[in-house]
C-alpha atoms as a PDB file:
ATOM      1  CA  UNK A   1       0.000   0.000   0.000  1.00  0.00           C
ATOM      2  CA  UNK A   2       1.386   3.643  -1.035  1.00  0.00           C
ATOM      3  CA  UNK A   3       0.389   7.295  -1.100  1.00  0.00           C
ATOM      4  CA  UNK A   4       0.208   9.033  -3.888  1.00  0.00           C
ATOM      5  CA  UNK A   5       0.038  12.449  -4.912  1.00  0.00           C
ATOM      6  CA  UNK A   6      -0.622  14.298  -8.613  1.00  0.00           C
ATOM      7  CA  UNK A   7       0.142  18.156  -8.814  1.00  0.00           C
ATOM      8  CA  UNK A   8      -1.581  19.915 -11.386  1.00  0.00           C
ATOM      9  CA  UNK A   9      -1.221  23.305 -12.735  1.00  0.00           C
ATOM     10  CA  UNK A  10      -4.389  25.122 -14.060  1.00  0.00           C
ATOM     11  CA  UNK A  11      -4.395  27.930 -16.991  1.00  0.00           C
ATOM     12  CA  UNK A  12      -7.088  30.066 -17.092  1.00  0.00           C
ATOM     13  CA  UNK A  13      -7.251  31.603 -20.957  1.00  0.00           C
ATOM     14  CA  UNK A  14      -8.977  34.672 -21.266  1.00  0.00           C
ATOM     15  CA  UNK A  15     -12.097  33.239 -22.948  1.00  0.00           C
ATOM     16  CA  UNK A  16     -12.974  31.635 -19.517  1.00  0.00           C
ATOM     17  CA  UNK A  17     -11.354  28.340 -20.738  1.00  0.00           C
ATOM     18  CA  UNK A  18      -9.696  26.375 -18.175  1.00  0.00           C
ATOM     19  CA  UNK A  19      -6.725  23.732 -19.169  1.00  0.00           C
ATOM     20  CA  UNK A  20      -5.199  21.668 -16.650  1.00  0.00           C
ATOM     21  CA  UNK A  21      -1.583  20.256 -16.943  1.00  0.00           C
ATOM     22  CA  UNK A  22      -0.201  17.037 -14.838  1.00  0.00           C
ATOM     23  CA  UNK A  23       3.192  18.525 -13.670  1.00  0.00           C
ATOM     24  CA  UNK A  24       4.091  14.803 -11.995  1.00  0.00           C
ATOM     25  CA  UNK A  25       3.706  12.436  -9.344  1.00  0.00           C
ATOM     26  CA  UNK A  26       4.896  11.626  -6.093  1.00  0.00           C
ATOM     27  CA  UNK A  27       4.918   8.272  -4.309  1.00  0.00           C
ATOM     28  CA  UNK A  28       5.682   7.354  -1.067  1.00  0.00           C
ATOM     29  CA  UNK A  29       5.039   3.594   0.868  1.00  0.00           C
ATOM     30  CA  UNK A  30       2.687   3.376   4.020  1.00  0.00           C
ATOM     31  CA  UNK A  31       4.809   0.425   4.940  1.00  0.00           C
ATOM     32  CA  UNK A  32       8.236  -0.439   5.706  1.00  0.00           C
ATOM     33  CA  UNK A  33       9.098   2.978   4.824  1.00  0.00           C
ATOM     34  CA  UNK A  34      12.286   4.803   6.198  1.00  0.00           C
ATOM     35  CA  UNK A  35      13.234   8.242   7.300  1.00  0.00           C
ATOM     36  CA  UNK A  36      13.969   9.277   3.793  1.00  0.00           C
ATOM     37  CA  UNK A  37      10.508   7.959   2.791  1.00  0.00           C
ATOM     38  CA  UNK A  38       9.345  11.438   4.713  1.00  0.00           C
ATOM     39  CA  UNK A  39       8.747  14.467   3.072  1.00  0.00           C
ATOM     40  CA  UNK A  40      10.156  15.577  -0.395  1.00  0.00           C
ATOM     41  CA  UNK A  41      13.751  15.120  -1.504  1.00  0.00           C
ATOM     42  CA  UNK A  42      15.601  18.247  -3.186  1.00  0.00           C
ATOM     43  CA  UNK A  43      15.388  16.118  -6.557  1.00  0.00           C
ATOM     44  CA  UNK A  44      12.245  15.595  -6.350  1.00  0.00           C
ATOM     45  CA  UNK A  45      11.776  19.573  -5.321  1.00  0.00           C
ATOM     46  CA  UNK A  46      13.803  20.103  -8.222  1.00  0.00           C
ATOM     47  CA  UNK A  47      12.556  17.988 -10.920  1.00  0.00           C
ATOM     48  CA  UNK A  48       8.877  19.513 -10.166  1.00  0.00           C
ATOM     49  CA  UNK A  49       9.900  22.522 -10.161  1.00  0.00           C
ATOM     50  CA  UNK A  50      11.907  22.321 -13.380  1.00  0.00           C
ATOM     51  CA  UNK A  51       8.546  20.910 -14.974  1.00  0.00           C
ATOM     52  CA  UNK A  52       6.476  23.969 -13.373  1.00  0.00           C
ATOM     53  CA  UNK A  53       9.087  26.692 -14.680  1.00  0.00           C
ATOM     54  CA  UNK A  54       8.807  24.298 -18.132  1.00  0.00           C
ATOM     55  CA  UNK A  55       4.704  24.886 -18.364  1.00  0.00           C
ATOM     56  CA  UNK A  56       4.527  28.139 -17.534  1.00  0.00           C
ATOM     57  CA  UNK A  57       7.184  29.616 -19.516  1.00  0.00           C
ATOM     58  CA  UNK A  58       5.708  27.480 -23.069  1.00  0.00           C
ATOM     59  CA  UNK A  59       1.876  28.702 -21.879  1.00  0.00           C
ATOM     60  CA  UNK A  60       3.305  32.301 -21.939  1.00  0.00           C
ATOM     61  CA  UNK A  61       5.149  31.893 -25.626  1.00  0.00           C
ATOM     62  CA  UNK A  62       1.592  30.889 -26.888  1.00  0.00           C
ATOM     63  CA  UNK A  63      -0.117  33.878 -25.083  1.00  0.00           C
ATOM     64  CA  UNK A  64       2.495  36.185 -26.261  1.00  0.00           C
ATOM     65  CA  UNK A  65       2.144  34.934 -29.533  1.00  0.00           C
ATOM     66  CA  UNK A  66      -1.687  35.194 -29.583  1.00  0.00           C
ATOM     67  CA  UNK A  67      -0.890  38.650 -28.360  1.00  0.00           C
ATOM     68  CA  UNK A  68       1.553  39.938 -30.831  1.00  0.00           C
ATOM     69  CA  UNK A  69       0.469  38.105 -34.252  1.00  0.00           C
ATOM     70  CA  UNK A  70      -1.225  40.707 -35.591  1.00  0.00           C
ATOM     71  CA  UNK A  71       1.361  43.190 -37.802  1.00  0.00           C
ATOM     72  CA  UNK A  72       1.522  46.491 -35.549  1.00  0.00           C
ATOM     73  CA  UNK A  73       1.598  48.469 -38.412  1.00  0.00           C
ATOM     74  CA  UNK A  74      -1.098  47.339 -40.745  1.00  0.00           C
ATOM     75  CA  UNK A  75      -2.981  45.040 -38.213  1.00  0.00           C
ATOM     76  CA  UNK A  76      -2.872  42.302 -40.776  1.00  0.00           C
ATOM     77  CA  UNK A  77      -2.866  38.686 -38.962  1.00  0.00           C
ATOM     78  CA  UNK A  78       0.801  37.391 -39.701  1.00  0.00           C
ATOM     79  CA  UNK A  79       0.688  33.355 -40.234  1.00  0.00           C
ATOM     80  CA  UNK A  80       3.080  31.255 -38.448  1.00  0.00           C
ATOM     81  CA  UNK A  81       5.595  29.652 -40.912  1.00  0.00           C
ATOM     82  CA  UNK A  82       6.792  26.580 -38.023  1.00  0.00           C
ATOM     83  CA  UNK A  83       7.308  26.086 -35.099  1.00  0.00           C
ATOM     84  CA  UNK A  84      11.290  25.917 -33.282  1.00  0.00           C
ATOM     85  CA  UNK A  85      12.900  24.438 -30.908  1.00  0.00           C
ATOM     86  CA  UNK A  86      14.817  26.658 -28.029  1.00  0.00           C
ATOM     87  CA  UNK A  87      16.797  26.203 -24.954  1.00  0.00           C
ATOM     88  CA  UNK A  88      16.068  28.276 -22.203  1.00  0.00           C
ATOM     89  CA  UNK A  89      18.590  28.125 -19.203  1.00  0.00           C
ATOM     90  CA  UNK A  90      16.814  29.443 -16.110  1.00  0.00           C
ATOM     91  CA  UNK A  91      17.545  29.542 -12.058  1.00  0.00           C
ATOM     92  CA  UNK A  92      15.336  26.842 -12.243  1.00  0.00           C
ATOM     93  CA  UNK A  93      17.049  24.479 -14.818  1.00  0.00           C
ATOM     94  CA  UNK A  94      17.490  24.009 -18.270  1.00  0.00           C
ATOM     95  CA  UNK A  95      14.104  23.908 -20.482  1.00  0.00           C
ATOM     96  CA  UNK A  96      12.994  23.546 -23.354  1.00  0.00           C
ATOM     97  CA  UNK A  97      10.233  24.989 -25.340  1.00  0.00           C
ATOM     98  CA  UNK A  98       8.760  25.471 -28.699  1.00  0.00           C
ATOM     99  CA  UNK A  99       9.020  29.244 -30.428  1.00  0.00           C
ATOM    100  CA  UNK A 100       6.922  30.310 -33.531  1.00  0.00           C
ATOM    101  CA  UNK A 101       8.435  32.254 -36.579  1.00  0.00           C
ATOM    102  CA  UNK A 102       5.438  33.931 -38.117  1.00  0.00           C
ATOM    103  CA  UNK A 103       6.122  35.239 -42.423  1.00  0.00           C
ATOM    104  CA  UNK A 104       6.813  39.171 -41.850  1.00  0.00           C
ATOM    105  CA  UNK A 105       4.311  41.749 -43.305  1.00  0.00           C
ATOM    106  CA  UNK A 106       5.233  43.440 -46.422  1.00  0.00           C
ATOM    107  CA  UNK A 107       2.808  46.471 -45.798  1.00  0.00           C
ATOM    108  CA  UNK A 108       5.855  48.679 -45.434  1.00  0.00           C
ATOM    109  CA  UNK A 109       8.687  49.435 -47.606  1.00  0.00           C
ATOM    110  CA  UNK A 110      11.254  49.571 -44.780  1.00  0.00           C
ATOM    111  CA  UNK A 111      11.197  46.511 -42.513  1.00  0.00           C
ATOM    112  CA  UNK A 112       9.944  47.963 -39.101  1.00  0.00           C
ATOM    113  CA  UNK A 113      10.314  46.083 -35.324  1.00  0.00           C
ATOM    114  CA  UNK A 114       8.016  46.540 -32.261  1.00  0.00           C
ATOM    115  CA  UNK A 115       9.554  50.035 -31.695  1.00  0.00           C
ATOM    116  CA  UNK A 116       8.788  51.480 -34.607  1.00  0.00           C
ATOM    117  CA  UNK A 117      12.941  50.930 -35.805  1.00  0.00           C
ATOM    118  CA  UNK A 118      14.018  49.848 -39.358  1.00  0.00           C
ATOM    119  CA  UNK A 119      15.545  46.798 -38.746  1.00  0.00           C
ATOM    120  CA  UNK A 120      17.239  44.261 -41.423  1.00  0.00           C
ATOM    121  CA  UNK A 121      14.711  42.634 -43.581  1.00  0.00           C
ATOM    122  CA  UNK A 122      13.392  39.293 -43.121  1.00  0.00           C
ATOM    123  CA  UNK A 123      10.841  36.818 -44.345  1.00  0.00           C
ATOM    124  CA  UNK A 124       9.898  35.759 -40.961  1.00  0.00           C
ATOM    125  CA  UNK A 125      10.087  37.360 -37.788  1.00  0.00           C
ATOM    126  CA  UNK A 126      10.289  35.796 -33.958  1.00  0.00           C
ATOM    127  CA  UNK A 127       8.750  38.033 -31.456  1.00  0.00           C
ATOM    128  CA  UNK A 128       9.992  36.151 -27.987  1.00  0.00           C
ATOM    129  CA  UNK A 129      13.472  36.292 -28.974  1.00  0.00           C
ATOM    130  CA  UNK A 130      13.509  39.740 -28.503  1.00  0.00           C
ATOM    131  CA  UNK A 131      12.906  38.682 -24.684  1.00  0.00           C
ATOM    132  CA  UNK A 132      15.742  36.676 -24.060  1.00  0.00           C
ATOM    133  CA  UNK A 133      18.316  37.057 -26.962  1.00  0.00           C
ATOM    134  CA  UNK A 134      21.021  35.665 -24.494  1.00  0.00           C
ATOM    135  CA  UNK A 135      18.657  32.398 -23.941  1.00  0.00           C
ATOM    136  CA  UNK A 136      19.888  33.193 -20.413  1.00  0.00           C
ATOM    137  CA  UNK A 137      16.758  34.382 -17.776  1.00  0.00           C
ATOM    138  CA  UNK A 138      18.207  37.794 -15.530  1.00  0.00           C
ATOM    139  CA  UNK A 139      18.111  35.696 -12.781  1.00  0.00           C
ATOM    140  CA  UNK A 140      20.503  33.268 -13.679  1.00  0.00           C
ATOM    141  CA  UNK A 141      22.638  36.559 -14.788  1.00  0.00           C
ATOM    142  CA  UNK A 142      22.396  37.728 -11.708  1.00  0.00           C
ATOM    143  CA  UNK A 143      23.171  34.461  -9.971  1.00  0.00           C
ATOM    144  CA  UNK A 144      26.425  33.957 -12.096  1.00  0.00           C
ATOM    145  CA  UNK A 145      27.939  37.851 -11.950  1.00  0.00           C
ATOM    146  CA  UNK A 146      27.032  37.733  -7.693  1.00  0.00           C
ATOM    147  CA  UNK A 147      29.190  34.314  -7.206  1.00  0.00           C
ATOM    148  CA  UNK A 148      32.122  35.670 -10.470  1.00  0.00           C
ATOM    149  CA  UNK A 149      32.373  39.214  -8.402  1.00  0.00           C
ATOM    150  CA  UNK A 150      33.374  36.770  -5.177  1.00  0.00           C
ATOM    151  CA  UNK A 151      35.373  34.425  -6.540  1.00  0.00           C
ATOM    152  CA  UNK A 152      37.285  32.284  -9.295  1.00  0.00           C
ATOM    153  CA  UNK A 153      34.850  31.888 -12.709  1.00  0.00           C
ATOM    154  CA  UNK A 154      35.175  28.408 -12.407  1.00  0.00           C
ATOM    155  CA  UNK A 155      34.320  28.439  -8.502  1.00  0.00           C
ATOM    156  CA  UNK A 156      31.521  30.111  -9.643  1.00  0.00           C
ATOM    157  CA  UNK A 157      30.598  28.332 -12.068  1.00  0.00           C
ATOM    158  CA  UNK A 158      30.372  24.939 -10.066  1.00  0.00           C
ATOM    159  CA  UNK A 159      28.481  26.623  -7.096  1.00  0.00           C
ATOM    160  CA  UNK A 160      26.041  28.614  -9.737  1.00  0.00           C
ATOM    161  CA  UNK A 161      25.595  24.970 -11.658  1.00  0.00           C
ATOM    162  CA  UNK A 162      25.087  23.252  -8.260  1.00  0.00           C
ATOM    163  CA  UNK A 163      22.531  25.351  -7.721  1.00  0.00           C
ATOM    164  CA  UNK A 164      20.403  25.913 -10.663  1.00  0.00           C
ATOM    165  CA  UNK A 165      21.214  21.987 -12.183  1.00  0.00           C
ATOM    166  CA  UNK A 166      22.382  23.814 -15.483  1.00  0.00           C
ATOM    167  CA  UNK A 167      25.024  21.278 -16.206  1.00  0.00           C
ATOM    168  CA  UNK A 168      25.965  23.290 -19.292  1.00  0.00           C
ATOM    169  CA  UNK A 169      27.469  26.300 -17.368  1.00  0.00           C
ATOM    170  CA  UNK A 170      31.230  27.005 -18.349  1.00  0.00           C
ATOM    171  CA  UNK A 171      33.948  29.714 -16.872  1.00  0.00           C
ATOM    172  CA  UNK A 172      33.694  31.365 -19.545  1.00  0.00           C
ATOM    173  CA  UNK A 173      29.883  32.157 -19.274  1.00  0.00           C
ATOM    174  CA  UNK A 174      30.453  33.152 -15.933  1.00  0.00           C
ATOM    175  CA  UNK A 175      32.928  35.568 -16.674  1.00  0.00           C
ATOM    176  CA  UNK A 176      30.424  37.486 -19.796  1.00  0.00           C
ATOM    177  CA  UNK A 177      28.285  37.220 -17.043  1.00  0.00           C
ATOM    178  CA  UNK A 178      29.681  38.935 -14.642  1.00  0.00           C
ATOM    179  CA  UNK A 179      31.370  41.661 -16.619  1.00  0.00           C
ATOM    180  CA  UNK A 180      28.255  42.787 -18.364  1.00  0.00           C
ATOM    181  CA  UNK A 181      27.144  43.251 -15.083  1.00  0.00           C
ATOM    182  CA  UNK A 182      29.631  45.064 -14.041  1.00  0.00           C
ATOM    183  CA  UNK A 183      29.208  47.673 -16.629  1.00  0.00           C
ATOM    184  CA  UNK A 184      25.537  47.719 -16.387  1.00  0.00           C
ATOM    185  CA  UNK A 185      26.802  49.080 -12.901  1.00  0.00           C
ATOM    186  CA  UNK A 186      29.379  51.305 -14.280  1.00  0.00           C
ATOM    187  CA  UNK A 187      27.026  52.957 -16.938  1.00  0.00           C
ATOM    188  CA  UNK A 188      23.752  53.210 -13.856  1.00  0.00           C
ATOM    189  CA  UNK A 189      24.617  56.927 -13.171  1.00  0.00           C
ATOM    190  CA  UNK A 190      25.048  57.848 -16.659  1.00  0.00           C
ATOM    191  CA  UNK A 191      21.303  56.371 -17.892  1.00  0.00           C
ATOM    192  CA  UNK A 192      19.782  58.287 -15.007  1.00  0.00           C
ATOM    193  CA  UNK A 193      21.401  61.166 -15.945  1.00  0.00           C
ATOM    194  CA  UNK A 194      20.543  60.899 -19.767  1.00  0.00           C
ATOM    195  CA  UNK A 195      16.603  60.250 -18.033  1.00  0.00           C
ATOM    196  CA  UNK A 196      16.792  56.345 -19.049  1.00  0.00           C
ATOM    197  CA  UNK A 197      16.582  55.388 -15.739  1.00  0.00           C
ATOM    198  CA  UNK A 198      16.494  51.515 -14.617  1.00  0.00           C
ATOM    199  CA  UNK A 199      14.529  48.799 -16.235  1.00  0.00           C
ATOM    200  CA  UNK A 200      11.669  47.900 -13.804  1.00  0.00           C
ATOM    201  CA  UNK A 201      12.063  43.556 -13.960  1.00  0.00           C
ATOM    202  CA  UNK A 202       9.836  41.056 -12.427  1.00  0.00           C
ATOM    203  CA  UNK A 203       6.306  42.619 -12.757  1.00  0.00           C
ATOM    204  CA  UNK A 204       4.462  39.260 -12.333  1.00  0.00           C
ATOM    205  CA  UNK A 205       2.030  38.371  -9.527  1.00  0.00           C
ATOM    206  CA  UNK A 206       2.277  35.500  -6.856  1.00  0.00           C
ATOM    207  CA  UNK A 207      -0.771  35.158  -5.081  1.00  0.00           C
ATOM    208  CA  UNK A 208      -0.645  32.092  -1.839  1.00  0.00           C
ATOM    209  CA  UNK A 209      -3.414  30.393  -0.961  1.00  0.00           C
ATOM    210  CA  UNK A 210      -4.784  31.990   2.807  1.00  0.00           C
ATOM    211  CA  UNK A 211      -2.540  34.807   2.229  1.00  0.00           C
END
């Protein structure tokens, strides 16, 4: 006999559909079980929460793309050519998701981007790269230019991978990391002063359950 538990995550679309997604399962034995029968392992925290960074970050590519398939310019509804496959490397993990290219608009002479900028032309366009062009989330940034700025790059690098189970993290990673940073630092005073300011990150919501 064993207990068994299913988490599930829930989307809510904004036609008042509701999707639910198995995220995994966890089993545990009601008999003859041992002391690391109780509770949940740090794999097991881990590999669920790998596979809940993994849902939600492929549910908002698709909303994103619902959101920006229409050409900005002409409001024509861009069609998506395929469908590609990217790695993401996150705080969380490595994932891996599925990004659309959609056939660009020729309503303009010029080529245009989101901002309104004449960019280099192309037959078909990917919106969500413009959102992590370093396939690298800022919090894994962060993670590798705090632990670079105290230490060797490839201390840093083993205590960053340790961390985040991104097995693919090198020295040298570290080290772009951490410099970038660094000047991102260097250059603060002279955005303010140009009235650039600081990008405002992380403007999600987390809302707990009797909280």
């Amino acid at each position: 006999m064993s207990l068994r538990w299913t988490l599930c995550l829930q989307s809510h679309a904004d036609d008042g559909s509701v999707e639910t997604i198995q995220l995994g399962t966890v089993k545990r034995p009601t008999c003859n079980a041992e002391p690391a029968d109780f509770g949940l392992s740090l794999r097991e925290l881990r590999r669920l929460a790998l596979a809940l960074q993994q849902t939600v970050t492929q549910q908002q590519i698709y909303a994103y793309d619902r959101a920006k398939r229409r050409c900005p310019h002409c409001g024509a509804y861009r069609r998506i050519k395929d469908w590609r496959p990217r790695t993401f490397d996150t705080a969380l993990g490595t994932i891996h998701v599925r990004v659309p290219r959609v056939v660009a608009c020729m309503c303009l002479p010029e080529p245009l981007d989101e901002n309104g900028d004449i960019e280099d032309y192309r037959e078909t366009l990917c919106p969500i790269e413009r959102l992590l062009p370093s396939r690298t989330t800022p919090e894994l940034a962060y993670l590798c230019a705090r632990h670079g700025a105290t230490g060797s790059y490839r201390s840093a690098a083993a205590v960053v991978s340790a961390l985040t189970s991104v097995s693919c993290l090198s020295h040298m990673r570290v080290r772009r990391e951490t410099i970038k940073i660094g000047e991102y630092i260097e250059d603060r005073p002279v955005r303010i002063g140009m009235g650039f300011g600081s990008p405002v990150r992380g403007t999600g919501e987390i809302t707990l359950d009797g909280n």
